[in-house]
PDB file of N, CA and C in Angstrom:
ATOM      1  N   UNK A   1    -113.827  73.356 203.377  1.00  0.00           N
ATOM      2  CA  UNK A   1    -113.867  73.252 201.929  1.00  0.00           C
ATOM      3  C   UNK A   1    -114.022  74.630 201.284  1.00  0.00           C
ATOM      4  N   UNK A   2    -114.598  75.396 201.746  1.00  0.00           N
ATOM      5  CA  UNK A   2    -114.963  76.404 201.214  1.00  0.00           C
ATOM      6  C   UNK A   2    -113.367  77.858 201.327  1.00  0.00           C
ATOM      7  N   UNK A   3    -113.277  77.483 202.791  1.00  0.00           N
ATOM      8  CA  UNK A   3    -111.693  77.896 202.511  1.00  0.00           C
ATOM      9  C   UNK A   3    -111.015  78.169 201.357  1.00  0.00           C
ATOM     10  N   UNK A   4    -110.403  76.507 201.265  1.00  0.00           N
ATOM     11  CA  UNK A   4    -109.731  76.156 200.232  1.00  0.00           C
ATOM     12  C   UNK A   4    -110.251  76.491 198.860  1.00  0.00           C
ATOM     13  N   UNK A   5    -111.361  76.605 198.254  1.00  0.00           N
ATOM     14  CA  UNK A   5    -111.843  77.375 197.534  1.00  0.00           C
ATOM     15  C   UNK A   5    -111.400  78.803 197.476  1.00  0.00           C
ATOM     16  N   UNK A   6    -111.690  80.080 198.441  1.00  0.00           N
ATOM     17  CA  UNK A   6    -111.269  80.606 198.569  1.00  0.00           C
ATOM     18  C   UNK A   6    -109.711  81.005 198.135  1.00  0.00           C
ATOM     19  N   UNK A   7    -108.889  80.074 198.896  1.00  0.00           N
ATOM     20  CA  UNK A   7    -107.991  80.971 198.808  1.00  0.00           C
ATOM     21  C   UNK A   7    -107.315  80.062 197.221  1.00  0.00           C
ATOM     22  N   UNK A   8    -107.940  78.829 196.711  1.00  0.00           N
ATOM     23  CA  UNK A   8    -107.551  78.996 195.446  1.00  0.00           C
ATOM     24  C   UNK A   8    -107.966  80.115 194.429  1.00  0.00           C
ATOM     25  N   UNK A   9    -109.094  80.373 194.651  1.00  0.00           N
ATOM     26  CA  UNK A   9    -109.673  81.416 193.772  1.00  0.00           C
ATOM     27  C   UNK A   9    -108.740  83.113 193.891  1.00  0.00           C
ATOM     28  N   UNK A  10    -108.551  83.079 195.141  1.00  0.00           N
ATOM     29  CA  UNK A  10    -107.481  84.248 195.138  1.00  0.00           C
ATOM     30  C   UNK A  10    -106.401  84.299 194.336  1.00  0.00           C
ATOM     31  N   UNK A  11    -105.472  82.897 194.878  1.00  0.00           N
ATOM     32  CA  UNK A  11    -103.946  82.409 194.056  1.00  0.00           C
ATOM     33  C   UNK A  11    -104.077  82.591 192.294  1.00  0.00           C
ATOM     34  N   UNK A  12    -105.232  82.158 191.878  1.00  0.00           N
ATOM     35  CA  UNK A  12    -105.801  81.914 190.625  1.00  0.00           C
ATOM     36  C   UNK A  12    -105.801  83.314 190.011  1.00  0.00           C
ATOM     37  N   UNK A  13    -106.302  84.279 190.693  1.00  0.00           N
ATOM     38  CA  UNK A  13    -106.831  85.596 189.989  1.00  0.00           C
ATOM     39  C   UNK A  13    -105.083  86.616 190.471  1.00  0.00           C
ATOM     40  N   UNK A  14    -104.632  85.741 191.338  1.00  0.00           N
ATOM     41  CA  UNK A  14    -102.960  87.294 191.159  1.00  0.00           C
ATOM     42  C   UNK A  14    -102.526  86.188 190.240  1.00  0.00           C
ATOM     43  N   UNK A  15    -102.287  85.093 189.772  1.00  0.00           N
ATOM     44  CA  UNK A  15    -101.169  84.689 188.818  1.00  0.00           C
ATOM     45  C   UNK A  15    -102.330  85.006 187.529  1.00  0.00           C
ATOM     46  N   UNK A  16    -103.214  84.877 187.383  1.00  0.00           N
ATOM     47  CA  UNK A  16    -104.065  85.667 185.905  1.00  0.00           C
ATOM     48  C   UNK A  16    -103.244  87.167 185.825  1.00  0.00           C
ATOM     49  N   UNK A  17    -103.459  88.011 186.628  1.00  0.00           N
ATOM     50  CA  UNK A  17    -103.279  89.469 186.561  1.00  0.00           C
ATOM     51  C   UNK A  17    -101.749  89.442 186.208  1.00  0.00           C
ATOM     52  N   UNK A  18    -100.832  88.530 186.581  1.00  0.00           N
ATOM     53  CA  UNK A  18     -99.981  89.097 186.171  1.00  0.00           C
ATOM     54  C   UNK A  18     -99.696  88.430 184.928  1.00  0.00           C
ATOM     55  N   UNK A  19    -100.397  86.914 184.713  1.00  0.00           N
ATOM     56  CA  UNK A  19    -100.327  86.934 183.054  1.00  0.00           C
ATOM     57  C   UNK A  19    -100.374  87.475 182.119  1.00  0.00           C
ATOM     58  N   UNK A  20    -101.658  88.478 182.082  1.00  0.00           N
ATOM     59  CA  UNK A  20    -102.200  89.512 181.825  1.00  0.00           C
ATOM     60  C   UNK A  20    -101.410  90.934 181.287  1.00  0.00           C
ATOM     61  N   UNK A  21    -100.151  91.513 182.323  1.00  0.00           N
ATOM     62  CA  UNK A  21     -99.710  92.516 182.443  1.00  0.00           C
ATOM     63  C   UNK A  21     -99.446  93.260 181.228  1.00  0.00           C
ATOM     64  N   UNK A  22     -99.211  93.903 180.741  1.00  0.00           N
ATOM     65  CA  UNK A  22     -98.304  94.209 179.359  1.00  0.00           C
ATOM     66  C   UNK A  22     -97.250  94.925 179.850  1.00  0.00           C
ATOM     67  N   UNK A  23     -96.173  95.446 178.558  1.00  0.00           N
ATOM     68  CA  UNK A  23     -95.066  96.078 179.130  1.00  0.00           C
ATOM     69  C   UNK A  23     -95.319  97.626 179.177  1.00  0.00           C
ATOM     70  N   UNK A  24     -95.004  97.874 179.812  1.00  0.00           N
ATOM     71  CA  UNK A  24     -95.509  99.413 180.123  1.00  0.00           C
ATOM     72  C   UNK A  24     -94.467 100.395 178.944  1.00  0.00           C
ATOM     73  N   UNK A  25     -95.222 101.881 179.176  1.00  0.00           N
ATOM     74  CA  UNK A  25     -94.122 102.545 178.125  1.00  0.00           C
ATOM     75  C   UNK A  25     -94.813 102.459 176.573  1.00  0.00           C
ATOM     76  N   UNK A  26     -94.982 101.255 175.847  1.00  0.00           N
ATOM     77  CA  UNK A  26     -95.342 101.436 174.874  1.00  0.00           C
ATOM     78  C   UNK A  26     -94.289 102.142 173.570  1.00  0.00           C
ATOM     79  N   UNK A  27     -94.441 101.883 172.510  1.00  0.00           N
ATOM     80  CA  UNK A  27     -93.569 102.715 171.314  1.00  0.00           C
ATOM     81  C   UNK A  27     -93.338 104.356 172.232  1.00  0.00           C
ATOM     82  N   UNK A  28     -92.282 104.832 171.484  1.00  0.00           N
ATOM     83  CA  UNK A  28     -91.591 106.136 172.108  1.00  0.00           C
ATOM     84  C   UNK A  28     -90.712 106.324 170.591  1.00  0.00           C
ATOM     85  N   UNK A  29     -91.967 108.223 170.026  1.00  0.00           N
ATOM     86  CA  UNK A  29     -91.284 108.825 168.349  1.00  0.00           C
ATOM     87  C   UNK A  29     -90.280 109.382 169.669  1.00  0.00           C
ATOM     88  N   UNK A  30     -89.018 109.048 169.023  1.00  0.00           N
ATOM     89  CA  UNK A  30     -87.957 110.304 169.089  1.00  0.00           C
ATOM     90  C   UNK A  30     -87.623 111.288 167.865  1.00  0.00           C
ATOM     91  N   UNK A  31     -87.886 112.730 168.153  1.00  0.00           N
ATOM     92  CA  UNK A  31     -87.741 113.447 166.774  1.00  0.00           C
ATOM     93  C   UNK A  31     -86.394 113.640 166.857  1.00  0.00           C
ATOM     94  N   UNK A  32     -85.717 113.898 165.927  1.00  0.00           N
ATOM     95  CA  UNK A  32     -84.423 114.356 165.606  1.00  0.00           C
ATOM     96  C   UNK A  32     -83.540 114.657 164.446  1.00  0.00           C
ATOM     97  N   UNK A  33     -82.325 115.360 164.120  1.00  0.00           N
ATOM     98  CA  UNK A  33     -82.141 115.770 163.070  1.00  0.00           C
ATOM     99  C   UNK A  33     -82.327 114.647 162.024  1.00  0.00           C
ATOM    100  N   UNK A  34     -81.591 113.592 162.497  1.00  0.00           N
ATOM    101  CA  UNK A  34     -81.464 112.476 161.440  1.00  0.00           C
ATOM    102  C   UNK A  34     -82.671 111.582 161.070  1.00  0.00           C
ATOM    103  N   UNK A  35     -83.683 112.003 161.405  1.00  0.00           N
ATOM    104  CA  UNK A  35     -84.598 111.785 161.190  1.00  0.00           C
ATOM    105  C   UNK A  35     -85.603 111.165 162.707  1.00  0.00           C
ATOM    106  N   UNK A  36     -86.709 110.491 162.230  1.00  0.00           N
ATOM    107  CA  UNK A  36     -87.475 109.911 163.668  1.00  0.00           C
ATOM    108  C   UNK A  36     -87.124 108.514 164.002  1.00  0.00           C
ATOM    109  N   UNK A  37     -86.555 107.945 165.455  1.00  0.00           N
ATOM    110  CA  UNK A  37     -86.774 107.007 165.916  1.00  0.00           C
ATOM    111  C   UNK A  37     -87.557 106.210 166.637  1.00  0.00           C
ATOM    112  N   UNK A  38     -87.878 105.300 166.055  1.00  0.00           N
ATOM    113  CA  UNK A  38     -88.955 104.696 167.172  1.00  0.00           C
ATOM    114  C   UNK A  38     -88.688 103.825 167.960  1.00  0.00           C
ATOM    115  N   UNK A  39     -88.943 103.723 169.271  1.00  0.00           N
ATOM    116  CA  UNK A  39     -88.305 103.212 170.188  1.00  0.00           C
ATOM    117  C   UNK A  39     -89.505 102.006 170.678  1.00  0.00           C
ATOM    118  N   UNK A  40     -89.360 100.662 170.338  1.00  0.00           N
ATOM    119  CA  UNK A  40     -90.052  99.760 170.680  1.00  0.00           C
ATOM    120  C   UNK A  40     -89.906  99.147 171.898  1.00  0.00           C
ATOM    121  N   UNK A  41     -90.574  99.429 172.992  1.00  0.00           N
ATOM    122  CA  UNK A  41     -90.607  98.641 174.626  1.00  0.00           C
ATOM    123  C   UNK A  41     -90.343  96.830 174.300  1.00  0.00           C
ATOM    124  N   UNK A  42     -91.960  96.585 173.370  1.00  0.00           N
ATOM    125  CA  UNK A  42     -92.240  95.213 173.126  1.00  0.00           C
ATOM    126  C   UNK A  42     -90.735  94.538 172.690  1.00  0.00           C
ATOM    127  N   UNK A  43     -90.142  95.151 171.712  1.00  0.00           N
ATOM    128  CA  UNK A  43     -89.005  94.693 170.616  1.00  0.00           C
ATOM    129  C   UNK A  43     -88.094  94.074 171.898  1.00  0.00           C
ATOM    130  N   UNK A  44     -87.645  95.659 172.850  1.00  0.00           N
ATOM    131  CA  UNK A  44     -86.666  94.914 173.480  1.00  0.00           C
ATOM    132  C   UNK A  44     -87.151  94.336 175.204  1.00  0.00           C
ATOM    133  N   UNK A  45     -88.502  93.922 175.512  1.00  0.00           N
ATOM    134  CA  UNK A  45     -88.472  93.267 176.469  1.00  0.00           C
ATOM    135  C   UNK A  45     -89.415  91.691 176.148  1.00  0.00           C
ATOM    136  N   UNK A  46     -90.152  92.008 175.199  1.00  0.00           N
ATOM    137  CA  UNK A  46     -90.846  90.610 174.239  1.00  0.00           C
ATOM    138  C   UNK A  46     -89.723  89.905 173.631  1.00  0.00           C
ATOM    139  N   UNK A  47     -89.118  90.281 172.680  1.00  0.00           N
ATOM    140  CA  UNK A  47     -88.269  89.887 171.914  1.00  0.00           C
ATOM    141  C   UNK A  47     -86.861  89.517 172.155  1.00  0.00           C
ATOM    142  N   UNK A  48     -85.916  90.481 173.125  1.00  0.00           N
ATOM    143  CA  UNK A  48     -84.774  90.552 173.299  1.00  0.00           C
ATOM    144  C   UNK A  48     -84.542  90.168 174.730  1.00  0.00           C
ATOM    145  N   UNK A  49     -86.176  90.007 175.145  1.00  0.00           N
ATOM    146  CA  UNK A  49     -85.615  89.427 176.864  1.00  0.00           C
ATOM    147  C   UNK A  49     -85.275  90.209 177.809  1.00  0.00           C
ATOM    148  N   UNK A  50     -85.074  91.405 177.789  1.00  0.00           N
ATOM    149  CA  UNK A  50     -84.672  92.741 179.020  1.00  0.00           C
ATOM    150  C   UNK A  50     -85.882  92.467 179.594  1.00  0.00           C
ATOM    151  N   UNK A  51     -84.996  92.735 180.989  1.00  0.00           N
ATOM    152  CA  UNK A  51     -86.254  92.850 182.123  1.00  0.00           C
ATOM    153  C   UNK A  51     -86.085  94.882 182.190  1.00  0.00           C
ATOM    154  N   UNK A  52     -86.884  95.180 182.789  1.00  0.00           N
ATOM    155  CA  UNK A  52     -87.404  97.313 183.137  1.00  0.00           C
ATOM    156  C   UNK A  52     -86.075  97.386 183.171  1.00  0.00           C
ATOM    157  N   UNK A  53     -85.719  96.869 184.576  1.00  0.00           N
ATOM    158  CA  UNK A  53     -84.044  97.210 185.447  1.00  0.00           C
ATOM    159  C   UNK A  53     -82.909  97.264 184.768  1.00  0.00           C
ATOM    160  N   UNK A  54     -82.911  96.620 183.404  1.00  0.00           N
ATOM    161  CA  UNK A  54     -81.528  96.216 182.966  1.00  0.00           C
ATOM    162  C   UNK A  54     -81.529  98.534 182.597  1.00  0.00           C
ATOM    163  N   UNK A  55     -82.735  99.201 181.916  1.00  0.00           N
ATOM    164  CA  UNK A  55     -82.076 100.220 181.298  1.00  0.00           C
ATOM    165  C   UNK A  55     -82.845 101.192 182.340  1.00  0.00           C
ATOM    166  N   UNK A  56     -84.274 100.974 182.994  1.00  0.00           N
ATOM    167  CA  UNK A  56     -84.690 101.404 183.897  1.00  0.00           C
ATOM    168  C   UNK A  56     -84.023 101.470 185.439  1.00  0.00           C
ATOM    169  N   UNK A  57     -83.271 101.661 186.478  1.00  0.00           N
ATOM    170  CA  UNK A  57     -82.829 103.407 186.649  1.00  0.00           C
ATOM    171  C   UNK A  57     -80.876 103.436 186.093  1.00  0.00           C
ATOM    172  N   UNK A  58     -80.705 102.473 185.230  1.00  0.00           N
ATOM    173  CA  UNK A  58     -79.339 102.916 184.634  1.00  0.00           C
ATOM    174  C   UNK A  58     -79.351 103.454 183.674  1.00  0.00           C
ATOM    175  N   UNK A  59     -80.005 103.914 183.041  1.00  0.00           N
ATOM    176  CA  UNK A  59     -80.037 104.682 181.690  1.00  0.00           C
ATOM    177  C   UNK A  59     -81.161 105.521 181.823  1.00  0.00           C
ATOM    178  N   UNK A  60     -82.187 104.738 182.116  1.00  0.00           N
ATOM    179  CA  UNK A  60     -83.204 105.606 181.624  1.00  0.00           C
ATOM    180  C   UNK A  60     -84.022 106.060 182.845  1.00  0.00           C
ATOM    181  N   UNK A  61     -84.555 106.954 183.429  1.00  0.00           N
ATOM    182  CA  UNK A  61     -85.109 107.053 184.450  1.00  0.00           C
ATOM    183  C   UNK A  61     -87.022 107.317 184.564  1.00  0.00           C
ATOM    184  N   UNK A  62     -87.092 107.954 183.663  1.00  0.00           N
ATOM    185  CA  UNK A  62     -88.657 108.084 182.930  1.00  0.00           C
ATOM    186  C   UNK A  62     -88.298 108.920 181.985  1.00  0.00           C
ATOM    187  N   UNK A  63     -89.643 108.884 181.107  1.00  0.00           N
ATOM    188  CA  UNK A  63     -89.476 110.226 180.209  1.00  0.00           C
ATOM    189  C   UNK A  63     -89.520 111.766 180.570  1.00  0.00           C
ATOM    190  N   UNK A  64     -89.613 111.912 181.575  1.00  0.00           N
ATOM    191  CA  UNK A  64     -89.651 113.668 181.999  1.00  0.00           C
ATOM    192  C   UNK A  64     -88.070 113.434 182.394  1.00  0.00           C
ATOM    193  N   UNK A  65     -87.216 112.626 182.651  1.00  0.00           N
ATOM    194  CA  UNK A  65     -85.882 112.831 183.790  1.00  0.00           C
ATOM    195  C   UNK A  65     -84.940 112.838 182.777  1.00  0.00           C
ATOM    196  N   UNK A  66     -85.231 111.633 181.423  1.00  0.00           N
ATOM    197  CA  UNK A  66     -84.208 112.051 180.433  1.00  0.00           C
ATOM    198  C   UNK A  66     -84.153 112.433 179.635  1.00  0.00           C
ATOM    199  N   UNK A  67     -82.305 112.526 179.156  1.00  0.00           N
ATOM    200  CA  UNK A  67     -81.613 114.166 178.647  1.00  0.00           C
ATOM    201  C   UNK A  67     -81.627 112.915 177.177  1.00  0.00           C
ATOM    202  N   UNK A  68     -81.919 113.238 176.096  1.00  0.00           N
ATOM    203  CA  UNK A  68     -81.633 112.929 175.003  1.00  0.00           C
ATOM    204  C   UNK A  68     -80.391 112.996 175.268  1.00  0.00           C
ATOM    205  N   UNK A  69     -79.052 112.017 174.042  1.00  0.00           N
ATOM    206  CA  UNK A  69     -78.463 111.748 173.921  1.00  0.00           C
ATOM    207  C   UNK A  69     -77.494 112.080 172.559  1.00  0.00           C
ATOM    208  N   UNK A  70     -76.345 112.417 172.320  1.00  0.00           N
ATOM    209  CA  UNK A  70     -76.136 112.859 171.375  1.00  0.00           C
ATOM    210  C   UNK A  70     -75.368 111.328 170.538  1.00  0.00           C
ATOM    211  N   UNK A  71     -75.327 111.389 169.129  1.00  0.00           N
ATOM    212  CA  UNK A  71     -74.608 110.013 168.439  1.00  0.00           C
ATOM    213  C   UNK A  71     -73.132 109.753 169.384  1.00  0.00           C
ATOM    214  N   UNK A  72     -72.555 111.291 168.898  1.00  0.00           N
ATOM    215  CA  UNK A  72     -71.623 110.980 169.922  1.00  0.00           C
ATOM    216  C   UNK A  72     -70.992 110.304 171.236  1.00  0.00           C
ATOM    217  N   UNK A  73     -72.382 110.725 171.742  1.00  0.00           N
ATOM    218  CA  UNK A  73     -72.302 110.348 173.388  1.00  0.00           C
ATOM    219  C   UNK A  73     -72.493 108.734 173.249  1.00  0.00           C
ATOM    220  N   UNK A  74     -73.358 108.221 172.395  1.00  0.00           N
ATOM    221  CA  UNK A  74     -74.077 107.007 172.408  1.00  0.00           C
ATOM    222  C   UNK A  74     -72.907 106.197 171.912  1.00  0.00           C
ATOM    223  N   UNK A  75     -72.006 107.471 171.188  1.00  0.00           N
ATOM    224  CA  UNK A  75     -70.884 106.424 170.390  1.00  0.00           C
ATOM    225  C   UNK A  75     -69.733 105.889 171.272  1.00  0.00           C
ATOM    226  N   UNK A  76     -70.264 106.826 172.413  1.00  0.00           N
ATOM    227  CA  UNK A  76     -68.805 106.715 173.330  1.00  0.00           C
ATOM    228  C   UNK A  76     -69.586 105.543 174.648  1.00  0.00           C
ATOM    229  N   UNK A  77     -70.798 104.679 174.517  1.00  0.00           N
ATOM    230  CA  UNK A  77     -71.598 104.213 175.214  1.00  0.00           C
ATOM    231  C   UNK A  77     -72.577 104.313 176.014  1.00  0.00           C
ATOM    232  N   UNK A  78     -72.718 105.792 175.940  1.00  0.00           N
ATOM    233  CA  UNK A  78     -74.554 106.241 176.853  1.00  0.00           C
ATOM    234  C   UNK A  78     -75.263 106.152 175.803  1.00  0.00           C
ATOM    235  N   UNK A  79     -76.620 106.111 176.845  1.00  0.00           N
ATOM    236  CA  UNK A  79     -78.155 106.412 176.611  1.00  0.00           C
ATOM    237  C   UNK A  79     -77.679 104.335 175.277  1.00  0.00           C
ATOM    238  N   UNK A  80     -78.228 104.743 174.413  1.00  0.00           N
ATOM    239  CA  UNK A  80     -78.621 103.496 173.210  1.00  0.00           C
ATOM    240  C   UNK A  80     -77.392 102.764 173.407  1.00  0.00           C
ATOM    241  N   UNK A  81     -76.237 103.393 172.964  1.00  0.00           N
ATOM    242  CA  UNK A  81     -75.067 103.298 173.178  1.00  0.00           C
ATOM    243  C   UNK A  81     -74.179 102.231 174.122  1.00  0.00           C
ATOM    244  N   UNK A  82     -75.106 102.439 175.180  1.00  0.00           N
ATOM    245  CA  UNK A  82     -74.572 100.835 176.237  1.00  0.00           C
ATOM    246  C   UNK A  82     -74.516  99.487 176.016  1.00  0.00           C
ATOM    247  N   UNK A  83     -75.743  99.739 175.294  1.00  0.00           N
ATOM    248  CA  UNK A  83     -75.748  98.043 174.693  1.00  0.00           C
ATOM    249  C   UNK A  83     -75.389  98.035 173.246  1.00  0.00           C
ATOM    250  N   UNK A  84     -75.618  99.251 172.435  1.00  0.00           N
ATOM    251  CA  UNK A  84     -75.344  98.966 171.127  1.00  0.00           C
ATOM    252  C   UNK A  84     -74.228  99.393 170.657  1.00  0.00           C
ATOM    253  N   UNK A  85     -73.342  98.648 170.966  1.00  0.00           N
ATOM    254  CA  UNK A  85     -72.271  98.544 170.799  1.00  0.00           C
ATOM    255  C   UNK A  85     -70.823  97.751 169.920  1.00  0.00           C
ATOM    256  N   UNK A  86     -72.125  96.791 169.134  1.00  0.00           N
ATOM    257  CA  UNK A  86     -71.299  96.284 168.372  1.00  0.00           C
ATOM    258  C   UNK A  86     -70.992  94.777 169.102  1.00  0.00           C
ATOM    259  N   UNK A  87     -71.648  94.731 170.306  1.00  0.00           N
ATOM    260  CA  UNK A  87     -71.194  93.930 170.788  1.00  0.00           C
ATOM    261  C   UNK A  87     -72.225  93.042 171.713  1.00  0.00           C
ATOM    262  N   UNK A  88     -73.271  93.620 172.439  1.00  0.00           N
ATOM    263  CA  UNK A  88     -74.598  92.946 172.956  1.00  0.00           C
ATOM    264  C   UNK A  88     -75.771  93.343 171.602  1.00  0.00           C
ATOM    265  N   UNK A  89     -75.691  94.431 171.494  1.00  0.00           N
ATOM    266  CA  UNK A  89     -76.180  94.249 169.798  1.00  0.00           C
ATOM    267  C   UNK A  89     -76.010  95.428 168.989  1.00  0.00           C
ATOM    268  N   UNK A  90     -76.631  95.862 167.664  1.00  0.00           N
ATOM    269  CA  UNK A  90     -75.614  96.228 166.648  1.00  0.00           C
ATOM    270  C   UNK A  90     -74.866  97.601 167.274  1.00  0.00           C
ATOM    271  N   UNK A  91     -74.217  98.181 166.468  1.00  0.00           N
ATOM    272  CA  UNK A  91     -73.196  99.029 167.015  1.00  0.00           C
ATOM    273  C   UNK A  91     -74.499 100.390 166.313  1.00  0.00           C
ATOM    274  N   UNK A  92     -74.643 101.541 167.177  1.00  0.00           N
ATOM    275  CA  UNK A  92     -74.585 102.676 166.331  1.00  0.00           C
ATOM    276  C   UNK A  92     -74.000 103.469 165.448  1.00  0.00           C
ATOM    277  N   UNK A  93     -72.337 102.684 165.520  1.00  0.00           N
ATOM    278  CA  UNK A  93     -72.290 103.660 164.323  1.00  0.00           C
ATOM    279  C   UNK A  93     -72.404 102.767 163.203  1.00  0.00           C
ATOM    280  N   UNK A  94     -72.759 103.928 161.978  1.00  0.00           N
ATOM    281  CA  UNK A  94     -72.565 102.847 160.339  1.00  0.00           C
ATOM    282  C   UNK A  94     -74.406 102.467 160.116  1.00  0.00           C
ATOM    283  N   UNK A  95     -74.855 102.377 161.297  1.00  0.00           N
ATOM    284  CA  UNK A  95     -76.270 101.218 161.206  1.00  0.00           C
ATOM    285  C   UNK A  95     -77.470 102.312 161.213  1.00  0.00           C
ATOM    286  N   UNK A  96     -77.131 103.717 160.645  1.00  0.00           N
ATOM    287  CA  UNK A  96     -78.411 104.263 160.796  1.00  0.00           C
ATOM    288  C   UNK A  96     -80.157 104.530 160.489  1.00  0.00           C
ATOM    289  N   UNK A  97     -79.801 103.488 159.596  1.00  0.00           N
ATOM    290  CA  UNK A  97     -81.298 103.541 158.751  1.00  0.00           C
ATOM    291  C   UNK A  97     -82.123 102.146 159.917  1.00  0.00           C
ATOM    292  N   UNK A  98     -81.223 101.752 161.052  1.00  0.00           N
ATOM    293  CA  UNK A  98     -81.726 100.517 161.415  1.00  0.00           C
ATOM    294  C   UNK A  98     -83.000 101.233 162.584  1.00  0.00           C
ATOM    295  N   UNK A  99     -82.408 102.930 163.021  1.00  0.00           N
ATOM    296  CA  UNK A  99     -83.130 103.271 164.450  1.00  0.00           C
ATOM    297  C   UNK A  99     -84.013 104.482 163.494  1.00  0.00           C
ATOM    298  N   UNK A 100     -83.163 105.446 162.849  1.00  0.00           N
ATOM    299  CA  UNK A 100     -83.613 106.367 161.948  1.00  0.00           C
ATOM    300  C   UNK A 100     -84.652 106.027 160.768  1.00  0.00           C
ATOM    301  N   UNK A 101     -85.465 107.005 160.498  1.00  0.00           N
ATOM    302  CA  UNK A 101     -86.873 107.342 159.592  1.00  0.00           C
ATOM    303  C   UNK A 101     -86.450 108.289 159.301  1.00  0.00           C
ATOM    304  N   UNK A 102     -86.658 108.388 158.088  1.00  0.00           N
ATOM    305  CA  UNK A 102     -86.759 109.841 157.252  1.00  0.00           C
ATOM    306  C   UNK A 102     -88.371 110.007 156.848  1.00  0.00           C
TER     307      UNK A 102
END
């Protein structure tokens, strides 16, 4: 009996911990000419359903590994650009007041 106790009390406390977890990363200011972006973790893995992997190691690798991105580049589909496209969701171009702060 006491076992079984045991090893419920184990099972019990890893599925808590990972109830628990939050998303790692947190908001991310990007400074830049066009003003500041803020980059919400919660937005797109609470909200929009991405799991790490979908941009974690295809896009993004950590913050020390990546190269900012130019509109351009993003326009042509890197970095933001992959998904925002007009097509999994909004497009970067035209939509700048949606990522941009002045």
């Amino acid at each position: 009996m006491k076992t079984v106790l045991a090893v419920t009390a184990c099972v019990s406390f890893l599925f808590t911990g990972a109830a628990l977890a939050t998303v790692g990363g947190g908001d991310i200011s990007l400074e830049n000419r066009g003003g500041t972006v803020e980059f919400s973790h919660d937005l797109h893995v609470s909200e929009v359903g991405l799991g790490c992997k979908e941009c974690h190691t295809k896009l993004y690798l950590d913050i020390k590994r990546h190269r900012q991105a130019t509109m351009k580049e993003m326009q042509k589909g890197k970095s933001c650009g992959a998904c925002h496209n007009g097509k999994k969701a909004f497009s970067v171009k035209g939509a700048c007041a949606k990522c941009h702060r002045k």
